[in-house]
PDB file of N, CA and C in Angstrom:
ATOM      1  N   UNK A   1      -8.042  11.413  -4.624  1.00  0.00           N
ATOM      2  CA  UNK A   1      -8.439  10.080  -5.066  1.00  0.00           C
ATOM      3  C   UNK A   1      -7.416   9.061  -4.577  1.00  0.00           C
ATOM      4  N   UNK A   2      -8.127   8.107  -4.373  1.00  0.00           N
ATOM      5  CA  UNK A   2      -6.807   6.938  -3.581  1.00  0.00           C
ATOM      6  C   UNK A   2      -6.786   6.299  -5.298  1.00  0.00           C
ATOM      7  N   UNK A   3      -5.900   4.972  -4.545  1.00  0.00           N
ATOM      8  CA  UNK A   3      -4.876   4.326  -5.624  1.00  0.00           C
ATOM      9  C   UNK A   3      -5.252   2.925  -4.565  1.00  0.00           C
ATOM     10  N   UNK A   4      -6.270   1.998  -5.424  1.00  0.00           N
ATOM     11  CA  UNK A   4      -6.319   0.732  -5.847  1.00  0.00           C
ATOM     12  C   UNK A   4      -5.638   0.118  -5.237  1.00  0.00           C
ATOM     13  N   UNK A   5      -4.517   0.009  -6.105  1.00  0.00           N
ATOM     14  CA  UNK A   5      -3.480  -1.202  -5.921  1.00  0.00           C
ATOM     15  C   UNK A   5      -2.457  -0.516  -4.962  1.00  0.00           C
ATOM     16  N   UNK A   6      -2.372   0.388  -4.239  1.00  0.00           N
ATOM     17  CA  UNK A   6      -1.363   1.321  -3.598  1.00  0.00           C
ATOM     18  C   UNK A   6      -2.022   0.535  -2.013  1.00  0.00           C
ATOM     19  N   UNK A   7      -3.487   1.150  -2.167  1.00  0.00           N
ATOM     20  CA  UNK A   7      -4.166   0.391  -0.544  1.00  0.00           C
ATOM     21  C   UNK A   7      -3.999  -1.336  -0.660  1.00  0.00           C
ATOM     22  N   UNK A   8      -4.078  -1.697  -1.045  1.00  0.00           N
ATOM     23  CA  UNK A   8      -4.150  -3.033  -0.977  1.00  0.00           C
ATOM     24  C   UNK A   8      -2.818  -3.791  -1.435  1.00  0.00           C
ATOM     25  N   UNK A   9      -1.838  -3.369  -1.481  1.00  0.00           N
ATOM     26  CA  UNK A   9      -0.331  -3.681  -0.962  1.00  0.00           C
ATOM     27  C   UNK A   9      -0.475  -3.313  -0.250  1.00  0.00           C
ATOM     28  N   UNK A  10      -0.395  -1.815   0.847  1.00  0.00           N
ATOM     29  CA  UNK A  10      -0.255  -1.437   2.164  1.00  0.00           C
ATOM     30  C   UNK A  10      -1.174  -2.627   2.883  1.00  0.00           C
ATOM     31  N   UNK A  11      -2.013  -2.459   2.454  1.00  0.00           N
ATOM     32  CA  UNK A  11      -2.657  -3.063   3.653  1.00  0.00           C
ATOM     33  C   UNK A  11      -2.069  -4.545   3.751  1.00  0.00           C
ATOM     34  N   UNK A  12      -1.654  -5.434   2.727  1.00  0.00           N
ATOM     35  CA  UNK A  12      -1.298  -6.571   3.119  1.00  0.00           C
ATOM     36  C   UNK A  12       0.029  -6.733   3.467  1.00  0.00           C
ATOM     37  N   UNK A  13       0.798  -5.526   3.163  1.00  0.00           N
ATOM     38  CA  UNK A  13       1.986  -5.461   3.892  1.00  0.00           C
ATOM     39  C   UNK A  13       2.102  -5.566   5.203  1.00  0.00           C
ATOM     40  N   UNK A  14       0.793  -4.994   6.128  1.00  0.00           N
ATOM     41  CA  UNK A  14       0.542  -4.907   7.110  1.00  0.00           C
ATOM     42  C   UNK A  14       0.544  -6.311   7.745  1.00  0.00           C
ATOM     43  N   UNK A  15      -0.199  -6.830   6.960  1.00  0.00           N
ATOM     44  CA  UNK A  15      -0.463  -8.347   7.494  1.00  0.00           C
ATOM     45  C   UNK A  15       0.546  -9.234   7.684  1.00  0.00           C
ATOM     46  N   UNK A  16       1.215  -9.078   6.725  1.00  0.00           N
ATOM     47  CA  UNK A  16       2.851  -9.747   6.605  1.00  0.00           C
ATOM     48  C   UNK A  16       4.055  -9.229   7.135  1.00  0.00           C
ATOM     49  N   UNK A  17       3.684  -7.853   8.359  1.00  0.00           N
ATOM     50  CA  UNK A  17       4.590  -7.744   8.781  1.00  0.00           C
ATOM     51  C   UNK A  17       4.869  -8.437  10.044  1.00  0.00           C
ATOM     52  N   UNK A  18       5.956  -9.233  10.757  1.00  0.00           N
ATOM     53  CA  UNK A  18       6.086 -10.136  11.207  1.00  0.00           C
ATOM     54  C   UNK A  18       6.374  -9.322  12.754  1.00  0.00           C
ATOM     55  N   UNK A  19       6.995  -7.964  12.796  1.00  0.00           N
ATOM     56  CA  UNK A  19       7.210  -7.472  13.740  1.00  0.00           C
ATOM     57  C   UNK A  19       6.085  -6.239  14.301  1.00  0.00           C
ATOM     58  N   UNK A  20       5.824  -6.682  15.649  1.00  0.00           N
ATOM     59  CA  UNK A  20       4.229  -5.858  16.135  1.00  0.00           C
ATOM     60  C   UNK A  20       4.254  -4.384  16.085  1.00  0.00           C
ATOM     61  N   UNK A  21       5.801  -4.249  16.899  1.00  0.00           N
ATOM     62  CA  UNK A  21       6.033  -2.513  16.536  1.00  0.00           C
ATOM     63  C   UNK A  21       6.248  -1.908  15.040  1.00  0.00           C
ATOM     64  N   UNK A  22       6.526  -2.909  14.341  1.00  0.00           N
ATOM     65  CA  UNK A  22       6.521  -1.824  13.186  1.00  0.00           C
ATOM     66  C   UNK A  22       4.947  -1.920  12.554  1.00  0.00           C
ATOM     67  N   UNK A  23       4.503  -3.346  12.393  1.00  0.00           N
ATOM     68  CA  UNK A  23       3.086  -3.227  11.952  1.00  0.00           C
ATOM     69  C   UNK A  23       2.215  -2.045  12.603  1.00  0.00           C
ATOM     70  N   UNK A  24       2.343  -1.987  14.248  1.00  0.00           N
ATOM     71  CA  UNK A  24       1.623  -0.754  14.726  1.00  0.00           C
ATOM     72  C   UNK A  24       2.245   0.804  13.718  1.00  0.00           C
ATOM     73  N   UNK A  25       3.211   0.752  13.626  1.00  0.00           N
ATOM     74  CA  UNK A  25       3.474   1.988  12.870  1.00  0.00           C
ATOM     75  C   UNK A  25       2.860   2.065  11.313  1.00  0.00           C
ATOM     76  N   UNK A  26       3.214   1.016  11.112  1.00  0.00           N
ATOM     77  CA  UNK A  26       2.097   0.886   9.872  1.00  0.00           C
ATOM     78  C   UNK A  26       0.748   1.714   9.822  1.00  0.00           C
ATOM     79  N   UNK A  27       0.673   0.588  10.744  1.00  0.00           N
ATOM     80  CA  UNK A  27      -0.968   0.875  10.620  1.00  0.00           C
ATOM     81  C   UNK A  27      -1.625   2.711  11.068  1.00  0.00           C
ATOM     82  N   UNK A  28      -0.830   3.273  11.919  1.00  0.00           N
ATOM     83  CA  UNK A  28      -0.748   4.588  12.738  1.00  0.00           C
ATOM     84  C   UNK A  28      -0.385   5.335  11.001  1.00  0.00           C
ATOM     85  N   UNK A  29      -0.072   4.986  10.112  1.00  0.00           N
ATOM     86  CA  UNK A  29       0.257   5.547   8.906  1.00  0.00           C
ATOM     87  C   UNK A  29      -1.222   5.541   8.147  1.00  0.00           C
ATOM     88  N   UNK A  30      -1.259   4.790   8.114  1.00  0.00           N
ATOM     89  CA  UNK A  30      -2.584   4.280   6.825  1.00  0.00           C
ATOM     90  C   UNK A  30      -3.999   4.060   7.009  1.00  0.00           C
ATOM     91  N   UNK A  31      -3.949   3.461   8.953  1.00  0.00           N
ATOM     92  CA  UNK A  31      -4.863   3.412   9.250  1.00  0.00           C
ATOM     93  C   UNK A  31      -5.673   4.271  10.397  1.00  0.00           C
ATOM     94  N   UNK A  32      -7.280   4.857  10.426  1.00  0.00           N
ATOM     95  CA  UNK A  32      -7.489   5.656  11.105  1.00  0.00           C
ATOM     96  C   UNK A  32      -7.480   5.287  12.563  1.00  0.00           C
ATOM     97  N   UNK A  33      -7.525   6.640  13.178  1.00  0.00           N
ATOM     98  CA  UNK A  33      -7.795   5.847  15.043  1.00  0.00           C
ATOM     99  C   UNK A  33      -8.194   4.717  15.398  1.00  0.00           C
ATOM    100  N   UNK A  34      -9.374   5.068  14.538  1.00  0.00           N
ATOM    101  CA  UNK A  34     -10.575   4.253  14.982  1.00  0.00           C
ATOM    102  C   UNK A  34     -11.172   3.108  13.897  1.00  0.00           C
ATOM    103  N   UNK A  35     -10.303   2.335  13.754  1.00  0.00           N
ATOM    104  CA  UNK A  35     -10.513   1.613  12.188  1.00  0.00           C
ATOM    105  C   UNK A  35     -11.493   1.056  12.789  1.00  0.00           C
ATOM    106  N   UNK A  36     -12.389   0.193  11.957  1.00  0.00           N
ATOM    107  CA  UNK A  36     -12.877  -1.337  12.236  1.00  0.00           C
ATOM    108  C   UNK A  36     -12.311  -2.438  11.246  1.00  0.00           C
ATOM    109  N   UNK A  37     -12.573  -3.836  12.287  1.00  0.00           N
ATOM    110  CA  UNK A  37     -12.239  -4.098  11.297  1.00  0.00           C
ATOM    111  C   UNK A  37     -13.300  -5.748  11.914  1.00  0.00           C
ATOM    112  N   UNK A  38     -13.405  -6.291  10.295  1.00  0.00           N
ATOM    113  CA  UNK A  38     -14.332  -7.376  10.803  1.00  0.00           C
ATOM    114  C   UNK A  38     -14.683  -8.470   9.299  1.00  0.00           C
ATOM    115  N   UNK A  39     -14.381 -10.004  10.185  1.00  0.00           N
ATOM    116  CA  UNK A  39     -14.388 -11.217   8.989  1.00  0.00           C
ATOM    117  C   UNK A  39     -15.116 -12.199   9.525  1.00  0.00           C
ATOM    118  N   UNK A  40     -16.056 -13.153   9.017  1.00  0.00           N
ATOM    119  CA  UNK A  40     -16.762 -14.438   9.495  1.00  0.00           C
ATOM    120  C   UNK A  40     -15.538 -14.849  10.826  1.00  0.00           C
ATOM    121  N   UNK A  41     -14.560 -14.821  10.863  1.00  0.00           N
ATOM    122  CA  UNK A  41     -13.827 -15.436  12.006  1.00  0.00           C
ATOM    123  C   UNK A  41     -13.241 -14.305  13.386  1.00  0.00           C
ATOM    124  N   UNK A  42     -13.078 -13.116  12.783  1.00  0.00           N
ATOM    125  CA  UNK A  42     -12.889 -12.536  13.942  1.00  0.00           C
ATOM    126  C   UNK A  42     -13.378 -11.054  13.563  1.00  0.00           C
ATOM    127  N   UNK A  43     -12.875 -10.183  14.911  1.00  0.00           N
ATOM    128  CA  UNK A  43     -12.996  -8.313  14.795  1.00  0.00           C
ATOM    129  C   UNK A  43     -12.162  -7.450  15.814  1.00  0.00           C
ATOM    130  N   UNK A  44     -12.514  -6.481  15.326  1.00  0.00           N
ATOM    131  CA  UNK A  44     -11.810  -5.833  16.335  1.00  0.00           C
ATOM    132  C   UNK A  44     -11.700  -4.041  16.086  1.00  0.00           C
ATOM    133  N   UNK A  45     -12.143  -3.708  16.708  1.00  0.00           N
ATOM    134  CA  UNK A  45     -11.697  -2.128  16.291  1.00  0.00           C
ATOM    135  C   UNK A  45     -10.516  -1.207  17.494  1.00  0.00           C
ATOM    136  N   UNK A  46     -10.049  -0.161  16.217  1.00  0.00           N
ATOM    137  CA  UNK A  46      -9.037   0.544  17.007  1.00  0.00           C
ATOM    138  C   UNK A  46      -7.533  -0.142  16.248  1.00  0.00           C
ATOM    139  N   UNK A  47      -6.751   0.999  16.032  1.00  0.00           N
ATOM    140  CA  UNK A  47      -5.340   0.438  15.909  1.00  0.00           C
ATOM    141  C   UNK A  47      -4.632  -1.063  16.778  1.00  0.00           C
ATOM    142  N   UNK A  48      -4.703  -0.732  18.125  1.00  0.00           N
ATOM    143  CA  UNK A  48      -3.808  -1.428  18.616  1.00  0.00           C
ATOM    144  C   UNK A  48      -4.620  -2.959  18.720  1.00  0.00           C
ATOM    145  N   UNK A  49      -6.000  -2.771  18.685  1.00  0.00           N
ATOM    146  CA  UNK A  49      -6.739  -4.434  18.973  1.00  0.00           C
ATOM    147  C   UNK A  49      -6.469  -4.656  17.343  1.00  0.00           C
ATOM    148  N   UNK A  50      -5.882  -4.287  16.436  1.00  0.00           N
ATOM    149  CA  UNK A  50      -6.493  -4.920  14.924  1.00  0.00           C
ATOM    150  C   UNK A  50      -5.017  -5.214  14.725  1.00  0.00           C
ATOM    151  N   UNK A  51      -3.873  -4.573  15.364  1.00  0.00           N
ATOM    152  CA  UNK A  51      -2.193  -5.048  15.463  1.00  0.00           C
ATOM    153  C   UNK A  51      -2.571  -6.380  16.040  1.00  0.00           C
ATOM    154  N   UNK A  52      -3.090  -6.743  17.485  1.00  0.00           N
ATOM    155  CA  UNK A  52      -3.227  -7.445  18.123  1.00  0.00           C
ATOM    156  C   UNK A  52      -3.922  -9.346  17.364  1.00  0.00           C
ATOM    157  N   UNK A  53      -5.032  -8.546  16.888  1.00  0.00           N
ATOM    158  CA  UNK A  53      -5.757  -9.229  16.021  1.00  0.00           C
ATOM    159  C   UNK A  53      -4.498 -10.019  14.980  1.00  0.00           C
ATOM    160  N   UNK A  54      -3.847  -9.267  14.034  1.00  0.00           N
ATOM    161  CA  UNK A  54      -3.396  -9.807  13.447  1.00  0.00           C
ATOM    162  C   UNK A  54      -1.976 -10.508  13.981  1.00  0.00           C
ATOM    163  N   UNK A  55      -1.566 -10.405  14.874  1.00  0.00           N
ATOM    164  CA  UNK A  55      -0.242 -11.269  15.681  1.00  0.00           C
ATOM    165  C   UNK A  55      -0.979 -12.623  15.997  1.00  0.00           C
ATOM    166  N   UNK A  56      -2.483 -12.482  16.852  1.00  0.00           N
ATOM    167  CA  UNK A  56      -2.578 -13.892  16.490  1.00  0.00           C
ATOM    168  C   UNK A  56      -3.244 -14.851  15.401  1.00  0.00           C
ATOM    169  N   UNK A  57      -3.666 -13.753  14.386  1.00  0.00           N
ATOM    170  CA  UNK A  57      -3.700 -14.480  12.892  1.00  0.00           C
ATOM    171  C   UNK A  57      -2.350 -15.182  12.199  1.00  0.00           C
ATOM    172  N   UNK A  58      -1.554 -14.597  12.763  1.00  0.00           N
ATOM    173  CA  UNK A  58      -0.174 -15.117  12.271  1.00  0.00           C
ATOM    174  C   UNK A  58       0.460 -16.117  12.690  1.00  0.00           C
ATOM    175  N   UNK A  59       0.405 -16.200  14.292  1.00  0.00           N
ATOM    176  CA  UNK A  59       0.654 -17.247  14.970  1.00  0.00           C
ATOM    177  C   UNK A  59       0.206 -18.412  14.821  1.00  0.00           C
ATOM    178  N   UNK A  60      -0.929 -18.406  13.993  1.00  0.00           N
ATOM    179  CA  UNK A  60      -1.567 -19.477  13.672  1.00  0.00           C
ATOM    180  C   UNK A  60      -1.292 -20.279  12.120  1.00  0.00           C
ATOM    181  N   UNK A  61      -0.675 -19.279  11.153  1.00  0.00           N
ATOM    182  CA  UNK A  61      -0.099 -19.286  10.271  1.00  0.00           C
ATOM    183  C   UNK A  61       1.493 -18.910   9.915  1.00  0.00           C
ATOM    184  N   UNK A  62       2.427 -19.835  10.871  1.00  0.00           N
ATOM    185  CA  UNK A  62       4.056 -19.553  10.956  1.00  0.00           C
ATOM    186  C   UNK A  62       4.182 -19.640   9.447  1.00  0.00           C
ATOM    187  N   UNK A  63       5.185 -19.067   8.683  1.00  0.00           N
ATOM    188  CA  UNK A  63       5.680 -19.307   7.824  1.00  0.00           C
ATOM    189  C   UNK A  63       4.781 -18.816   6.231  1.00  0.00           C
ATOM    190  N   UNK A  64       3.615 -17.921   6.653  1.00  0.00           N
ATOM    191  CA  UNK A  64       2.785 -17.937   5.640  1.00  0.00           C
ATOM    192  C   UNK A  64       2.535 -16.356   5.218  1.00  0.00           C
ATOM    193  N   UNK A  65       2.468 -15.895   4.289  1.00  0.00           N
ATOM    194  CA  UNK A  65       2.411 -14.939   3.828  1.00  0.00           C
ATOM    195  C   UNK A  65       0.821 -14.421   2.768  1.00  0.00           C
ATOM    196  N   UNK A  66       0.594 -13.466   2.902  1.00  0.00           N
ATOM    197  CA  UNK A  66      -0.439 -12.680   1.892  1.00  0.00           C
ATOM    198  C   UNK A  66      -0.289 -12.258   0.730  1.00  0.00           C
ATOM    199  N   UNK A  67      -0.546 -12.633  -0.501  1.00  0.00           N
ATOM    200  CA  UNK A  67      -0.567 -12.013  -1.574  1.00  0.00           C
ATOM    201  C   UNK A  67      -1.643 -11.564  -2.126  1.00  0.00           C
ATOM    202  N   UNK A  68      -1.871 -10.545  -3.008  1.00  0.00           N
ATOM    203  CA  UNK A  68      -2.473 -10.138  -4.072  1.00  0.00           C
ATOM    204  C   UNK A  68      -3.334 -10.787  -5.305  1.00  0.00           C
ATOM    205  N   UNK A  69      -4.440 -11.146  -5.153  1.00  0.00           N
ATOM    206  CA  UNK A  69      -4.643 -12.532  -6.242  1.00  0.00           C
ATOM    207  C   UNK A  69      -5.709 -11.301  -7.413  1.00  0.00           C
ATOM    208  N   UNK A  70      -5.046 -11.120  -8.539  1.00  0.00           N
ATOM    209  CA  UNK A  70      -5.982 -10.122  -9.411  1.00  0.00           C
ATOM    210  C   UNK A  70      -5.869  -8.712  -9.305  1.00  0.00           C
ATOM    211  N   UNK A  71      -6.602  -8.304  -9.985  1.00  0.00           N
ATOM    212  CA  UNK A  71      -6.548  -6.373  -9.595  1.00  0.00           C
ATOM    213  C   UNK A  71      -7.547  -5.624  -8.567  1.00  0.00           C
ATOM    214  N   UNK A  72      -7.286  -4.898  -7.808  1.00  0.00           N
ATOM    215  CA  UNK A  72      -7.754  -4.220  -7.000  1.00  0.00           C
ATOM    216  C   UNK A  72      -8.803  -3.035  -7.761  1.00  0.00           C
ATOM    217  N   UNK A  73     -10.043  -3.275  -7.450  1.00  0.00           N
ATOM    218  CA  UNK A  73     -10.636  -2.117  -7.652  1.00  0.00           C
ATOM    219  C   UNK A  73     -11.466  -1.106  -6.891  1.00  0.00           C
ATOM    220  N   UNK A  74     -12.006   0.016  -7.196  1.00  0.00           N
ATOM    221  CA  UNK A  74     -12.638   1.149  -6.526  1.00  0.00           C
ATOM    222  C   UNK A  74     -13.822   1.750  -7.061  1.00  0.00           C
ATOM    223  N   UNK A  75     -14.370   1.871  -6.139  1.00  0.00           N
ATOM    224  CA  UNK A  75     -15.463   3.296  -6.610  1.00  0.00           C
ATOM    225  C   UNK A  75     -15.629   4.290  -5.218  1.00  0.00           C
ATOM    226  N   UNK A  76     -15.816   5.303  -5.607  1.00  0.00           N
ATOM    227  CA  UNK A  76     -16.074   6.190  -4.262  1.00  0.00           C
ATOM    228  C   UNK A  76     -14.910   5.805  -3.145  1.00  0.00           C
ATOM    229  N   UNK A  77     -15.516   5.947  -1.623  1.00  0.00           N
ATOM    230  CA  UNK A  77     -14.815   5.412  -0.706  1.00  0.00           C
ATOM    231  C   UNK A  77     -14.116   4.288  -0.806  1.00  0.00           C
ATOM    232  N   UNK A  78     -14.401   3.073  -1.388  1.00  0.00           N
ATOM    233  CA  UNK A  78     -14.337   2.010  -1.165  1.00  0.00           C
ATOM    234  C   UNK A  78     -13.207   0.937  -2.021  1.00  0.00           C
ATOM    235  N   UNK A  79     -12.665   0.561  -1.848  1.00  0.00           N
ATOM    236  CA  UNK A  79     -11.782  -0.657  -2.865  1.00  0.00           C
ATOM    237  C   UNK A  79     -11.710  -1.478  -2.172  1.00  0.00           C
ATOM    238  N   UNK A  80     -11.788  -2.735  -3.399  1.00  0.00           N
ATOM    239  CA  UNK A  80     -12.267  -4.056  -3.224  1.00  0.00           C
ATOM    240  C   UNK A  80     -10.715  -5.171  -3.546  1.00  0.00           C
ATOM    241  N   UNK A  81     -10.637  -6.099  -3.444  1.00  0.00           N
ATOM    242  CA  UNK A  81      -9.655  -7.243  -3.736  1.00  0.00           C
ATOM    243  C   UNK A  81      -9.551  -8.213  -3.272  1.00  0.00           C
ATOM    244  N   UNK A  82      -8.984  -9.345  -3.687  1.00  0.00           N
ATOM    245  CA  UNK A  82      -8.393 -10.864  -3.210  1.00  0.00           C
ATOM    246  C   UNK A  82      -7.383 -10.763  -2.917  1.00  0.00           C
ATOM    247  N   UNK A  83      -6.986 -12.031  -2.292  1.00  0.00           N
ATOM    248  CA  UNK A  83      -6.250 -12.299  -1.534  1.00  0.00           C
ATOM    249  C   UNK A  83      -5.843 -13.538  -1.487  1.00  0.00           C
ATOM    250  N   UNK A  84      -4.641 -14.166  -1.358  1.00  0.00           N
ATOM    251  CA  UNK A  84      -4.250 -15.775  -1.127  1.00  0.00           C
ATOM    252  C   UNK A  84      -3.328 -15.674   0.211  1.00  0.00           C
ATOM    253  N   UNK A  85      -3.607 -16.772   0.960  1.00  0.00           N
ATOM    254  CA  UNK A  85      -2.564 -17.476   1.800  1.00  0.00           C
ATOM    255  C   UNK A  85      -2.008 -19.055   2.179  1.00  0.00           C
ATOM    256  N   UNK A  86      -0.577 -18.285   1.602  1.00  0.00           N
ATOM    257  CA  UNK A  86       0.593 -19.787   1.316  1.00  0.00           C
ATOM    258  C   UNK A  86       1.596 -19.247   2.116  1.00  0.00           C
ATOM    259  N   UNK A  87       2.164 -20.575   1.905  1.00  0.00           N
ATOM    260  CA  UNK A  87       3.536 -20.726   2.537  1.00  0.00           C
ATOM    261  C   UNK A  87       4.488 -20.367   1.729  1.00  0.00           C
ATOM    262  N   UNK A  88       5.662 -19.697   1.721  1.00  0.00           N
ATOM    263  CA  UNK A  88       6.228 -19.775   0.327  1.00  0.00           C
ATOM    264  C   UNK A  88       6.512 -20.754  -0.041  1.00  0.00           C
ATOM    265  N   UNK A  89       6.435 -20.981  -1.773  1.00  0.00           N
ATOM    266  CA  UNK A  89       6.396 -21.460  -2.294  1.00  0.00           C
ATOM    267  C   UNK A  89       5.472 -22.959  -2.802  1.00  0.00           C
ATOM    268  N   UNK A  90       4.412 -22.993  -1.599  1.00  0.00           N
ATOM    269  CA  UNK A  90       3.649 -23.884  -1.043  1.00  0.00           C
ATOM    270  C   UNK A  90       1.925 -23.784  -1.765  1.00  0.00           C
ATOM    271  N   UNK A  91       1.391 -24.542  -1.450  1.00  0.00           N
ATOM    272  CA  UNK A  91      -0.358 -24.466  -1.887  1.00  0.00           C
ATOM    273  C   UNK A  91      -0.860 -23.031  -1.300  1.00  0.00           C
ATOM    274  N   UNK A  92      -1.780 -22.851  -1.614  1.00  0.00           N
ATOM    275  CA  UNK A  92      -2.592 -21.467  -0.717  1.00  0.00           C
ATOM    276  C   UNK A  92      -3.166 -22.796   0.023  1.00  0.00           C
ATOM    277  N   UNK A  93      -3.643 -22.070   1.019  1.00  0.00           N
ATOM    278  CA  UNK A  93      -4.184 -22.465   2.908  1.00  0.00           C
ATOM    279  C   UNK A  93      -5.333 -21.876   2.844  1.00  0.00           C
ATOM    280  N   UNK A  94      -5.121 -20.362   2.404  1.00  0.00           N
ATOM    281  CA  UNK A  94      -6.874 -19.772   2.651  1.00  0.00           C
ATOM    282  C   UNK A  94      -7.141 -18.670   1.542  1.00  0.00           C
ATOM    283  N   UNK A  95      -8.140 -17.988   1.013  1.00  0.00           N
ATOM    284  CA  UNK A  95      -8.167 -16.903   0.332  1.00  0.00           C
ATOM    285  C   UNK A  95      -9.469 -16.027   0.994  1.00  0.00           C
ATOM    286  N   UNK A  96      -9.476 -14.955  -0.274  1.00  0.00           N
ATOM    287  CA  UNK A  96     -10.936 -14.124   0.345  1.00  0.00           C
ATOM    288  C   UNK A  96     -10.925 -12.632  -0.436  1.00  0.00           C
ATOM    289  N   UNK A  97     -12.228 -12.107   0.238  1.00  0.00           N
ATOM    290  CA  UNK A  97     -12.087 -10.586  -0.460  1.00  0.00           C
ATOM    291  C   UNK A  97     -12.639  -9.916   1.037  1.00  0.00           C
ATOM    292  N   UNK A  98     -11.177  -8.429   0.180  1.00  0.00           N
ATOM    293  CA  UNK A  98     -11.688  -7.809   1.287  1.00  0.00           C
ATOM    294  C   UNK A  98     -11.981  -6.552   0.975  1.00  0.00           C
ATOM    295  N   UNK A  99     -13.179  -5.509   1.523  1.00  0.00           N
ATOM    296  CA  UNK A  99     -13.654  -4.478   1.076  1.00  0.00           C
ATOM    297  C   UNK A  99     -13.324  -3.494   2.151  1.00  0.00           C
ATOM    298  N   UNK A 100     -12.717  -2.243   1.726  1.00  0.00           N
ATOM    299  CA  UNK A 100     -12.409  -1.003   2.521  1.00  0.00           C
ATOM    300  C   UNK A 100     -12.559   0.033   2.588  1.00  0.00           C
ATOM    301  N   UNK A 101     -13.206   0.241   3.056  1.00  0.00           N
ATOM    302  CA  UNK A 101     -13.408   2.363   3.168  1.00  0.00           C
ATOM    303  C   UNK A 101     -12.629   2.966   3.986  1.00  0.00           C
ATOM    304  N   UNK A 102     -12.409   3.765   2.829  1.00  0.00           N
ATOM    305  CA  UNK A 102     -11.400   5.146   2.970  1.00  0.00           C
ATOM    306  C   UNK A 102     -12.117   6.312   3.585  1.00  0.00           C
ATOM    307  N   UNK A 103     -11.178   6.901   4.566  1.00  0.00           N
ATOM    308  CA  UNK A 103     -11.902   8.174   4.964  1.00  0.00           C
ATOM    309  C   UNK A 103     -11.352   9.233   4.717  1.00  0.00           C
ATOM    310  N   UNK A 104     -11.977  10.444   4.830  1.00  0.00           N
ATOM    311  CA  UNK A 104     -11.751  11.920   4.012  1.00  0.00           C
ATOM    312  C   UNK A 104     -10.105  12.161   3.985  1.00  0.00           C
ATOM    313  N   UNK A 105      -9.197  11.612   4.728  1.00  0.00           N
ATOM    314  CA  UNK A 105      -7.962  11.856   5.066  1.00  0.00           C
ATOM    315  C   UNK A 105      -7.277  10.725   3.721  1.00  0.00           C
ATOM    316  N   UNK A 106      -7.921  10.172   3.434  1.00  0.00           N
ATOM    317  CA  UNK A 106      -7.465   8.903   2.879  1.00  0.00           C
ATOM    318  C   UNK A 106      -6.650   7.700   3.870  1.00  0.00           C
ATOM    319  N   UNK A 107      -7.130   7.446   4.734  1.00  0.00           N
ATOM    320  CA  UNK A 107      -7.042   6.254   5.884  1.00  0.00           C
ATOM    321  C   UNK A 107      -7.911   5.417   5.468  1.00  0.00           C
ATOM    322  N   UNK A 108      -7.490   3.872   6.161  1.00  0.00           N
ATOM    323  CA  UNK A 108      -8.511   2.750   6.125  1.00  0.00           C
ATOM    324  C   UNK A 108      -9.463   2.926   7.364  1.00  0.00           C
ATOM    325  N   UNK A 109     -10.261   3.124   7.067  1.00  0.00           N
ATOM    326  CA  UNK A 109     -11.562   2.924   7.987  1.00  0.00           C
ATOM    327  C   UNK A 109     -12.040   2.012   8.471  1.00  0.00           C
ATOM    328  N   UNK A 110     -12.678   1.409   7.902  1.00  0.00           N
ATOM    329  CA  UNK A 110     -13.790   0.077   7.849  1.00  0.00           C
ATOM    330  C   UNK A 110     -12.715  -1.088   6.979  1.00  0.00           C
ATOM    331  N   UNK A 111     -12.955  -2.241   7.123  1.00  0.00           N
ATOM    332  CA  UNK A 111     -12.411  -3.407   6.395  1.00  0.00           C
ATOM    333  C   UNK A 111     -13.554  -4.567   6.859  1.00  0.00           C
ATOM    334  N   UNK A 112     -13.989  -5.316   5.580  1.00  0.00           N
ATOM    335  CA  UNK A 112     -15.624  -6.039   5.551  1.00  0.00           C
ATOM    336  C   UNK A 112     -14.524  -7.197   4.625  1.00  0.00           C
ATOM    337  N   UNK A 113     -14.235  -8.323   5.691  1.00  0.00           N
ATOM    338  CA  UNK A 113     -13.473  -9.295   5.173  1.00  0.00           C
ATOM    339  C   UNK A 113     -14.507 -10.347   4.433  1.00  0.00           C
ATOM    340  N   UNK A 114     -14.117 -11.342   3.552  1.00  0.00           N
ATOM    341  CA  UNK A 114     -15.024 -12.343   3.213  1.00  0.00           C
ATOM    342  C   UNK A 114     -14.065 -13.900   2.650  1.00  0.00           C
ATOM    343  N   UNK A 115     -14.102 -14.612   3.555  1.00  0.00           N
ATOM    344  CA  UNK A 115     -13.366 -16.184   2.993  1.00  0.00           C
ATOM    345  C   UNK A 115     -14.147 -16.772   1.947  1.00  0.00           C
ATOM    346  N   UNK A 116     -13.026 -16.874   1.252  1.00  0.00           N
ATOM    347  CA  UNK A 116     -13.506 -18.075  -0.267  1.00  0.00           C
ATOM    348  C   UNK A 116     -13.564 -19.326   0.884  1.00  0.00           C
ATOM    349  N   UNK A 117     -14.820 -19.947  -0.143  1.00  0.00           N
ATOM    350  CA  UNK A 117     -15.032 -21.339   0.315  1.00  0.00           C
ATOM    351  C   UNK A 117     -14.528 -22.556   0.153  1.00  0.00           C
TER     352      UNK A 117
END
């Protein structure tokens, strides 16, 4: 059985990591070969395009970080959660939910992003 709130720190750790080689190691941890991954604004599947993906999500957001907004929940494969992005100490910029399936290994698989309006 996975752990909720365990995937969804990892995973936004991921996001907030600022350096590409370690995020790739990250992700080579948690996430499968062959992830997907996909939001109203972008996609990408495979480890190294979803590292890629997120270097220039970041670039676009210097100085801004991901948090945790609420509790993470699950059923089956899948756990669900929010999300905020601020600057520290600053307004949030953007939020959203994002939904993930886990595969038999317990890896992220799939990720089905969604922006608050």
């Amino acid at each position: 059985m996975h752990d909720p709130d365990t995937i969804a720190r990892d995973y936004l750790a991921v996001w907030n990591q600022p350096d590409a080689t370690q995020r790739l190691g990250q992700l080579s941890a948690s996430w499968s070969d062959a992830a997907q991954y996909a939001d109203p604004l972008m996609a990408a599947s495979g480890r190294g395009a979803i590292c890629d993906m997120i270097e220039l999500a970041r670039t676009q957001f210097p100085g801004h970080a991901f948090s945790l907004r609420g509790k993470p929940d699950s059923h089956r494969q899948f756990v669900r959660f929010s999300w905020d992005l601020a600057a520290d100490g600053g307004p949030r910029v953007a939020g959203g939910t994002d939904i993930v399936r886990i595969d038999d290994q317990g890896r992220i698989a799939e990720v089905v992003g969604f922006l608050d309006g």
